[in-house]
Protein backbone atom coordinates (compact mmCIF):
# COMPACT_ATOMS: atom_id res chain seq x y z
CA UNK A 1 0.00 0.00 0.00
CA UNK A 2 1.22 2.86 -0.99
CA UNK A 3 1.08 6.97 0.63
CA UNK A 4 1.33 9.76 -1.83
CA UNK A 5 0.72 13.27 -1.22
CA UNK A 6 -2.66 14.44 -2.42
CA UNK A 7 -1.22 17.12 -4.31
CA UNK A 8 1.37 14.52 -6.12
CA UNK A 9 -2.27 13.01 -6.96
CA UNK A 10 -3.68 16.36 -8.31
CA UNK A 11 -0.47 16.74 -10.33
CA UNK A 12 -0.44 13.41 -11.98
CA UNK A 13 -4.29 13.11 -12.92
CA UNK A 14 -3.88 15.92 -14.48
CA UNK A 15 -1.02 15.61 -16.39
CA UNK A 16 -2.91 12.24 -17.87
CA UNK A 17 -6.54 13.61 -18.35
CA UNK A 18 -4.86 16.75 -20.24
CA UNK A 19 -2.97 13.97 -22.47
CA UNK A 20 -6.19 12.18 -22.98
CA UNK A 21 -7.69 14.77 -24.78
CA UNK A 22 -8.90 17.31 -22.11
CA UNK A 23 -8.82 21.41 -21.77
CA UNK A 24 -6.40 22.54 -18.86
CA UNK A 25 -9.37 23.63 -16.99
CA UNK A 26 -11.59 20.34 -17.41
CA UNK A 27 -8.18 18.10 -16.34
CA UNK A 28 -8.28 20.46 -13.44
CA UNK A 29 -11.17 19.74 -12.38
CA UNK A 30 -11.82 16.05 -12.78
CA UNK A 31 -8.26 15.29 -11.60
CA UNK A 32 -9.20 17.89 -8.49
CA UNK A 33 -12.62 16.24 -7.90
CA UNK A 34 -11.34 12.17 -7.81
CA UNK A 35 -8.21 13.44 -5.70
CA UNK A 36 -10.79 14.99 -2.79
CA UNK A 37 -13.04 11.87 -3.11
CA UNK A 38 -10.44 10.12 -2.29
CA UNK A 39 -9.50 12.19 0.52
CA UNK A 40 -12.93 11.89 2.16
CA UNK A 41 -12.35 7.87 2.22
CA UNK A 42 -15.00 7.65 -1.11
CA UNK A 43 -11.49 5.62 -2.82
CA UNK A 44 -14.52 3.69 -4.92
CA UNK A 45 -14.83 7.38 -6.55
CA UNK A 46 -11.57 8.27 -5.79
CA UNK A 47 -8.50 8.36 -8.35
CA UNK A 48 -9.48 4.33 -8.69
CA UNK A 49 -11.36 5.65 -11.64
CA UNK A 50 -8.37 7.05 -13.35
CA UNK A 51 -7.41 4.41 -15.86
CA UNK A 52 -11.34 3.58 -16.24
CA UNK A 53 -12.11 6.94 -17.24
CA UNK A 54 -8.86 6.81 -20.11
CA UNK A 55 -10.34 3.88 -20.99
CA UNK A 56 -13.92 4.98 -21.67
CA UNK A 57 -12.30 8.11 -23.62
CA UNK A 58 -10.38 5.86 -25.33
CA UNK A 59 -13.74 3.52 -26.61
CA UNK A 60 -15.53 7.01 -27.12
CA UNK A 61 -18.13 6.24 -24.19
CA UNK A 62 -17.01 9.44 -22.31
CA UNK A 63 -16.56 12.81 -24.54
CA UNK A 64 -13.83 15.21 -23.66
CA UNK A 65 -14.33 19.21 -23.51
CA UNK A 66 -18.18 18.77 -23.47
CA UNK A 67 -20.47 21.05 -21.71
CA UNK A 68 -23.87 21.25 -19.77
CA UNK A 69 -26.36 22.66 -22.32
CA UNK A 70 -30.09 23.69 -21.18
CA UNK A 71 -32.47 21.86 -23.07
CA UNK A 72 -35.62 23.49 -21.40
CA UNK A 73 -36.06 26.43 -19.50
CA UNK A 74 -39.19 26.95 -17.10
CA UNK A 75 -37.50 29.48 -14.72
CA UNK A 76 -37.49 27.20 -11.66
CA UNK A 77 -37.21 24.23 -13.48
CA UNK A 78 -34.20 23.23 -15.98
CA UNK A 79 -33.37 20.60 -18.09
CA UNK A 80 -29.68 19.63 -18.76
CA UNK A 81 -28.01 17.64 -21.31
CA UNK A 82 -24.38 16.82 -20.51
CA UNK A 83 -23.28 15.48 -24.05
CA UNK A 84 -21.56 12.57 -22.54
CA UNK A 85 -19.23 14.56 -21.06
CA UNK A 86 -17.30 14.31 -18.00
CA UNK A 87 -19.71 14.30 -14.87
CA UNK A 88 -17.50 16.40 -13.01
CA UNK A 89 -18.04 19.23 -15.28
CA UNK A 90 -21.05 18.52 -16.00
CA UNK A 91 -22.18 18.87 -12.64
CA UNK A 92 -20.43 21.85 -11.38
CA UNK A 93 -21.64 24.01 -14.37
CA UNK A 94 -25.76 22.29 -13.82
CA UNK A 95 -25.09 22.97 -9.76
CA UNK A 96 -23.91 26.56 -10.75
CA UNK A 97 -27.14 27.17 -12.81
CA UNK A 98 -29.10 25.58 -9.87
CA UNK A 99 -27.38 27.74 -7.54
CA UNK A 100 -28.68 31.16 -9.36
CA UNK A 101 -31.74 30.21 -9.86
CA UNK A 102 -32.64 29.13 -6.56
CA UNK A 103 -31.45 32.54 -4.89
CA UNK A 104 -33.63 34.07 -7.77
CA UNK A 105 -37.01 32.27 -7.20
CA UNK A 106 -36.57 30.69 -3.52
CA UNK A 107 -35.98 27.01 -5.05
CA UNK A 108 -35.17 25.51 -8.31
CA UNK A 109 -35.48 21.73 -9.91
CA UNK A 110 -32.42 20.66 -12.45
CA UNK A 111 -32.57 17.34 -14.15
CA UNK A 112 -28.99 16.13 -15.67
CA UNK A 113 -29.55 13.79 -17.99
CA UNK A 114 -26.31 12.38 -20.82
CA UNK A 115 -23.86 13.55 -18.34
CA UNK A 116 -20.82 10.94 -17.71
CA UNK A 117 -19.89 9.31 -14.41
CA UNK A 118 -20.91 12.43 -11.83
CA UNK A 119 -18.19 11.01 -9.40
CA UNK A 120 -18.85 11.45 -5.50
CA UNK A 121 -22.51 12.91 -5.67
CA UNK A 122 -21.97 14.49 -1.64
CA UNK A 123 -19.70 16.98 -3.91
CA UNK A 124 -22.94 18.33 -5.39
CA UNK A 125 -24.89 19.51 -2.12
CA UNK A 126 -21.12 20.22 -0.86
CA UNK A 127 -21.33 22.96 -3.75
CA UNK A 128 -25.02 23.82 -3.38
CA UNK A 129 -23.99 24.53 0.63
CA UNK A 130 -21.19 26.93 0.07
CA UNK A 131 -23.72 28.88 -1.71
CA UNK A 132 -26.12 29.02 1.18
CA UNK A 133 -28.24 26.70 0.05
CA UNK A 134 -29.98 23.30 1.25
CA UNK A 135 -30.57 20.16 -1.16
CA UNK A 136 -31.60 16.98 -2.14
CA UNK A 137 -30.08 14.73 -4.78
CA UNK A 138 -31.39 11.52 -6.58
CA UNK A 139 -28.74 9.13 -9.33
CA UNK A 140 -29.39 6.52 -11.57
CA UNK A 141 -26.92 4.72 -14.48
CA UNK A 142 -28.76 4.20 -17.69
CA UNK A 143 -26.28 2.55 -18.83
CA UNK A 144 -24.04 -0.70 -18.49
CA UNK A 145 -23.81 0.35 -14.63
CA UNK A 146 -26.76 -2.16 -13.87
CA UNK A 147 -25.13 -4.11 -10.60
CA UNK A 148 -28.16 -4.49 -8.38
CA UNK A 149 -30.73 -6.70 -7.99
CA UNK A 150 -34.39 -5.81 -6.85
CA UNK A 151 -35.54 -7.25 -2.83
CA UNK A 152 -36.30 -10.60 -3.88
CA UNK A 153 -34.36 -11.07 -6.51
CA UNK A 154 -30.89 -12.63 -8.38
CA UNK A 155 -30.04 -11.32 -10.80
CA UNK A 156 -28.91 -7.45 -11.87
CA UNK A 157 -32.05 -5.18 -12.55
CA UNK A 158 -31.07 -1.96 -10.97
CA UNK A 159 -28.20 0.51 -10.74
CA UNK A 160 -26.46 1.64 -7.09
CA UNK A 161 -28.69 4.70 -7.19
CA UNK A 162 -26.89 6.82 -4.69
CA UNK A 163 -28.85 10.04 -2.88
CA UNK A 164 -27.57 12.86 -1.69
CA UNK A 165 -28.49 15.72 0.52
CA UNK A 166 -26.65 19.03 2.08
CA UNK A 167 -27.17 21.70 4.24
CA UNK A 168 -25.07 24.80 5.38
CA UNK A 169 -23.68 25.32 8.60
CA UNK A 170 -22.67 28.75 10.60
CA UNK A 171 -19.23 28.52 11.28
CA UNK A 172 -18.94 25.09 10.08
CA UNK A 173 -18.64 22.95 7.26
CA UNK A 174 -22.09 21.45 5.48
CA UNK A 175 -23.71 18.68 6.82
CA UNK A 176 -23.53 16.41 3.58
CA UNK A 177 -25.38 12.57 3.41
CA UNK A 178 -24.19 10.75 0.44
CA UNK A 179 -25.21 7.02 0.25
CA UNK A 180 -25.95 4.54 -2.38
CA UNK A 181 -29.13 2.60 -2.08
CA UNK A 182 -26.78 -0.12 -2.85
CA UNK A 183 -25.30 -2.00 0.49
CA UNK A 184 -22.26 -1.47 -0.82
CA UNK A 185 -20.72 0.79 -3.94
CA UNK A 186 -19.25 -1.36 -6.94
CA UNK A 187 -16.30 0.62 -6.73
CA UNK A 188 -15.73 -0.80 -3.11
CA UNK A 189 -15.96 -3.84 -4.64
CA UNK A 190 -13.50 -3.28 -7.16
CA UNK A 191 -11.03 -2.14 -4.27
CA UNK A 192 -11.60 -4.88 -1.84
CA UNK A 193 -10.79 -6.87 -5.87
CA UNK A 194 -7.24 -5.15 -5.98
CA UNK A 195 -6.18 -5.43 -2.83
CA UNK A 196 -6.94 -9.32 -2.93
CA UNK A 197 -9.28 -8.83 0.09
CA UNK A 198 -12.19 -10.72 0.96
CA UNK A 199 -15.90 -9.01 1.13
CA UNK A 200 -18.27 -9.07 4.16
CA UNK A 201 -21.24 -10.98 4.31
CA UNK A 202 -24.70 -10.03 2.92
CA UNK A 203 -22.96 -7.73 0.53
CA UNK A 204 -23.28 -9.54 -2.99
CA UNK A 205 -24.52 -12.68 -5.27
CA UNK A 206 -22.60 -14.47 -7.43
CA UNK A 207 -23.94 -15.21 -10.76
CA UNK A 208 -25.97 -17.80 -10.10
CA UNK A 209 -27.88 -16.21 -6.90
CA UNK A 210 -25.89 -16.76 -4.12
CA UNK A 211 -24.42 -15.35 -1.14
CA UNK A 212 -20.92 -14.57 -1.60
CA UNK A 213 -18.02 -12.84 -0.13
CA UNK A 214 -15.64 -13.37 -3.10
CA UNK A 215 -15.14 -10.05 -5.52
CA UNK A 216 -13.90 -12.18 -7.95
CA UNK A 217 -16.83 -14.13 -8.37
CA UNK A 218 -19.19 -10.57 -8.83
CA UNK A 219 -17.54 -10.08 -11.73
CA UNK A 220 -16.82 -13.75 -13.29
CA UNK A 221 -19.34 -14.89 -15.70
CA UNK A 222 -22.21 -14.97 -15.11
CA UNK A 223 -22.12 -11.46 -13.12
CA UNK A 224 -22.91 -11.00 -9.55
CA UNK A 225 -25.12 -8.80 -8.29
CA UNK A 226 -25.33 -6.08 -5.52
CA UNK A 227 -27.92 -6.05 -2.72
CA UNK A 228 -29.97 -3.53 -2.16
CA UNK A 229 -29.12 -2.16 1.74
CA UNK A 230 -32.14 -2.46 4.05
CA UNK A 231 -33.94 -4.97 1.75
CA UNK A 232 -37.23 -3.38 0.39
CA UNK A 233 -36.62 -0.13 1.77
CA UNK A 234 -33.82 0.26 0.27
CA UNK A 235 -35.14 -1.45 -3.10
CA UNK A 236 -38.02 0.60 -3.47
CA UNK A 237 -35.98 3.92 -2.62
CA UNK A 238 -33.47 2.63 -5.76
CA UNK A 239 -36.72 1.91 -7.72
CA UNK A 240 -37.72 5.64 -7.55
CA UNK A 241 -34.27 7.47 -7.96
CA UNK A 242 -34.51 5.33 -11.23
CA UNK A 243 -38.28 6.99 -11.91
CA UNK A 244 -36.91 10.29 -10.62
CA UNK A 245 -33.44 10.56 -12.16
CA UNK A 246 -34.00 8.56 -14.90
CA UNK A 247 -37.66 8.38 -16.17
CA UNK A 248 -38.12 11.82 -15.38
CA UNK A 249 -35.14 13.43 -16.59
CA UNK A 250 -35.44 11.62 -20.00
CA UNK A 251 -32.28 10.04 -19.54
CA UNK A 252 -34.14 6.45 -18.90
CA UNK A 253 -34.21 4.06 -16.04
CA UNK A 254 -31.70 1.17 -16.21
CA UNK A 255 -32.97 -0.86 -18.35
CA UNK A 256 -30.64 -3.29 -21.54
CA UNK A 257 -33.11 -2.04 -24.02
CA UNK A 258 -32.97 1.82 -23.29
CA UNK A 259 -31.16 3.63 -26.17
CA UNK A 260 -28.30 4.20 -23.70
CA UNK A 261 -27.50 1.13 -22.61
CA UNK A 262 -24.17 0.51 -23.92
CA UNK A 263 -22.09 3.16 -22.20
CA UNK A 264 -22.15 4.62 -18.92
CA UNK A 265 -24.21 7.57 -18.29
CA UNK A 266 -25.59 9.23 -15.05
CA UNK A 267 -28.83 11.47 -14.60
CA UNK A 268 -29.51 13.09 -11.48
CA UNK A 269 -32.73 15.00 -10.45
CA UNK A 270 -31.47 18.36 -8.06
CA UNK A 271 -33.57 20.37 -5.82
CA UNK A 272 -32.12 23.15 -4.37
CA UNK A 273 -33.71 25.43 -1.50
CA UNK A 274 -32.65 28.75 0.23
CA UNK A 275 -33.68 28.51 3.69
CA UNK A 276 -34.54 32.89 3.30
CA UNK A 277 -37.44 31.82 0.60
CA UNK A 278 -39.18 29.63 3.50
CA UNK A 279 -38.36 31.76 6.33
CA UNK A 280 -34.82 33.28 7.80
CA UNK A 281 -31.55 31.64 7.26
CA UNK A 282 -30.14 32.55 10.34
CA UNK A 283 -33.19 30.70 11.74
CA UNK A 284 -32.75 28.12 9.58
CA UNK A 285 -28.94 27.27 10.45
CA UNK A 286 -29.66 27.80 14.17
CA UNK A 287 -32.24 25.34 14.41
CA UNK A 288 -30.54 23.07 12.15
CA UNK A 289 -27.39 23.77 14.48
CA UNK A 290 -29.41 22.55 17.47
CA UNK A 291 -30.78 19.79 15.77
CA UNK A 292 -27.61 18.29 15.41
CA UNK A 293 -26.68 19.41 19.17
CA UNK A 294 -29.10 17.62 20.18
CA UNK A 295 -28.73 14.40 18.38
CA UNK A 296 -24.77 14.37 19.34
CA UNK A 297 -25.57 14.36 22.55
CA UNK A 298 -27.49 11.12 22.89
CA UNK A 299 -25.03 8.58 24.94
CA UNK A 300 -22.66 6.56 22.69
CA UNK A 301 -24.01 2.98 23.05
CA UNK A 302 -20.16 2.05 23.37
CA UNK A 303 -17.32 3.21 26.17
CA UNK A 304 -15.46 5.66 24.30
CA UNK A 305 -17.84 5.91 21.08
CA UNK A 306 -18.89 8.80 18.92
CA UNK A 307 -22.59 10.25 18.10
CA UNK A 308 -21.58 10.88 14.42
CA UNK A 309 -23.74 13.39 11.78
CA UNK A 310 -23.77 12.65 8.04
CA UNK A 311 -20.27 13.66 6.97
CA UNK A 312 -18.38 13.82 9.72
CA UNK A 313 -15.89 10.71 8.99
CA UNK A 314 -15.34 11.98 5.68
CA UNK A 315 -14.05 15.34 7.35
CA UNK A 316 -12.03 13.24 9.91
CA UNK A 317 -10.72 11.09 6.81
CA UNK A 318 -9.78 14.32 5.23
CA UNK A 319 -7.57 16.02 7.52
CA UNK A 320 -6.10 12.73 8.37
CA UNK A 321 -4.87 12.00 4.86
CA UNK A 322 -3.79 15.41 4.04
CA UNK A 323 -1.44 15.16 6.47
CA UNK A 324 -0.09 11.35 6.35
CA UNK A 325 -1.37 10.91 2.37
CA UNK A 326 -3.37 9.04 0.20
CA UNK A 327 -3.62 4.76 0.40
CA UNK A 328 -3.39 3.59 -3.23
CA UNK A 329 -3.20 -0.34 -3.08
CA UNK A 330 -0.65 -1.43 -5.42
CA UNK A 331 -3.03 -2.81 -8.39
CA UNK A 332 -4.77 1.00 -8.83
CA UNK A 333 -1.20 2.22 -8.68
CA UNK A 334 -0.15 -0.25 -11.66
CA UNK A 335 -3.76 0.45 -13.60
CA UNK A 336 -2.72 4.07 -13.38
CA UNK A 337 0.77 4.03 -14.42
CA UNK A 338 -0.10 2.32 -16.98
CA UNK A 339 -2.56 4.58 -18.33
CA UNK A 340 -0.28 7.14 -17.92
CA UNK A 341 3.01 5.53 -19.85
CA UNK A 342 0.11 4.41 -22.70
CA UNK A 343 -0.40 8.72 -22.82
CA UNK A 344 3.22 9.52 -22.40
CA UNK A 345 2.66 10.66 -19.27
CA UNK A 346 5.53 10.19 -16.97
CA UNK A 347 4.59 8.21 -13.44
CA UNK A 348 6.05 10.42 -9.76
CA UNK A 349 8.37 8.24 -7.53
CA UNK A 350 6.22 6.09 -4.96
């Protein structure tokens, strides 16, 4: 395992997105978004997805230098294509449009639909909270990113359908809940799969329906397939980000016979509030400050334990690894060097 500066990382990505075809600024920004992903301890968004995304350039599934384009306009309500572009671009610019228009009417709906892999979706509310603002944020993959199957079932029907929601604090950084309706994110997966590492139980099904703790096996053939976390509650919340993000935008629910279904592509359904159209937002953030006051305060069921909010490890994960680096496990590291010698991009010392 290896322990690289984070702003090694940010060099290096980069260096190889800007040799695989992007603007500086877009190769800023993806390399900048992975590289605080995996600061947080998301390493299934993190710069694991470095050689994956060269190698969706590379087939044409993923379209450099794109941009969001509005596709309808109803004032509080917008419609976003993303081209197949990068999600990280994508994203910022649809958040930015989300942003004004919520301070301008009190709330605002945005529907991304086309966009590439969107990346860590807490980054969105993250964004959404600097600018004052609270929201609420629903996935789905129309695409080949079907890994789940339905409460009940064996087989993959679904996508991990993450949600996300934010909300500012005085003084403090955003409360941020970022989850996939998934019991566990593919990408996890795919990490506990390089570092040779077994799963836990009641995380996956190998291709033939059953419980299994081997990564391997999820992606032998036939496929695994992902659980849905909480059984039908979780199922029937990843049934309606599909309905929400995917019907609604008119980027389709996962589904082999949509017209997307052979590349990745993420739609996401936004809705962004400012606390001063519904009331005060100095109300707002002290009430939302007591709220969580008052839920830290309940006794840790263990000697020694934490009451923890949404986001708080991922700021504790954070400052730890800015100061003692990033973990890479050796087969990323190798996947990424590679991509980068393929773009005559040279590798930093580990």
């Amino acid at each position: 395992m290896l322990h690289l500066p984070h702003e090694t990382l940010r060099s290096f990505a980069r260096a190889i997105f800007l040799a695989a075809g992007s603007e500086a600024a877009e190769a800023g920004i993806i390399a900048d978004h992975l590289v605080d992903a995996s600061l947080m301890g998301h390493d299934s968004h993190g710069v694991i997805r470095i050689s994956k995304y060269v190698d969706w350039v590379r087939a044409g599934l993923v379209l450099p230098n794109q941009h969001a384009e509005i596709v309808k306009d109803r004032g509080t309500l917008l419609v976003v294509d993303g081209g197949f572009g990068y999600g990280q671009v994508i994203g910022m610019e649809a958040m930015e449009l989300a942003a004004d228009r919520a301070h301008k009417h009190g709330m605002a709906s945005l529907a991304i639909r086309n966009s590439g892999h969107l990346g860590r979706i807490g980054a969105w509310p993250e964004l959404l909270a600097q600018r004052g603002l609270a929201s609420v944020h629903f996935v789905n993959t129309s695409g080949f990113g079907i890994l789940v199957a339905p409460h009940g079932g064996s087989d993959r029907r679904l996508s991990a359908n993450p949600i996300a929601a934010g909300v500012p604090l005085a003084g403090a950084p955003p409360l941020v809940l970022d989850i996939a309706t998934s019991v566990v994110a593919e990408g996890k997966i795919q990490v506990a799969r390089n570092k040779g590492e077994q799963l836990a139980e009641g995380l996956v099904l190998d291709g033939h329906g059953q419980p299994t703790t081997d990564p391997e096996a999820f992606y032998a053939s036939p496929p695994g397939a992902i659980l849905p976390f909480g059984g039908h509650k979780g199922s029937g919340l990843s049934f309606f980000c599909e309905v929400l993000a995917g019907s609604l935008s008119g980027g389709f629910a996962s589904n082999p016979m949509s017209p997307t279904a052979g590349r990745l592509v993420n739609n996401m359904l936004s809705l962004a509030f400012d606390p001063d159209a519904f009331g005060s937002a100095e109300t707002f953030a002290e009430d939302v400050t007591r709220l969580a006051g008052w839920a830290k305060a309940s006794p840790p069921v263990e000697s020694g334990g934490k009451v923890l909010l949404p986001g708080e490890i991922e700021i504790a994960t954070r400052r730890d690894r800015e100061i003692n680096g990033l973990p890479i496990d050796d087969e990323t590291w190798r996947r990424m060097t590679a991509s980068a010698a393929s773009l005559g991009v040279s590798s930093p010392r580990a």
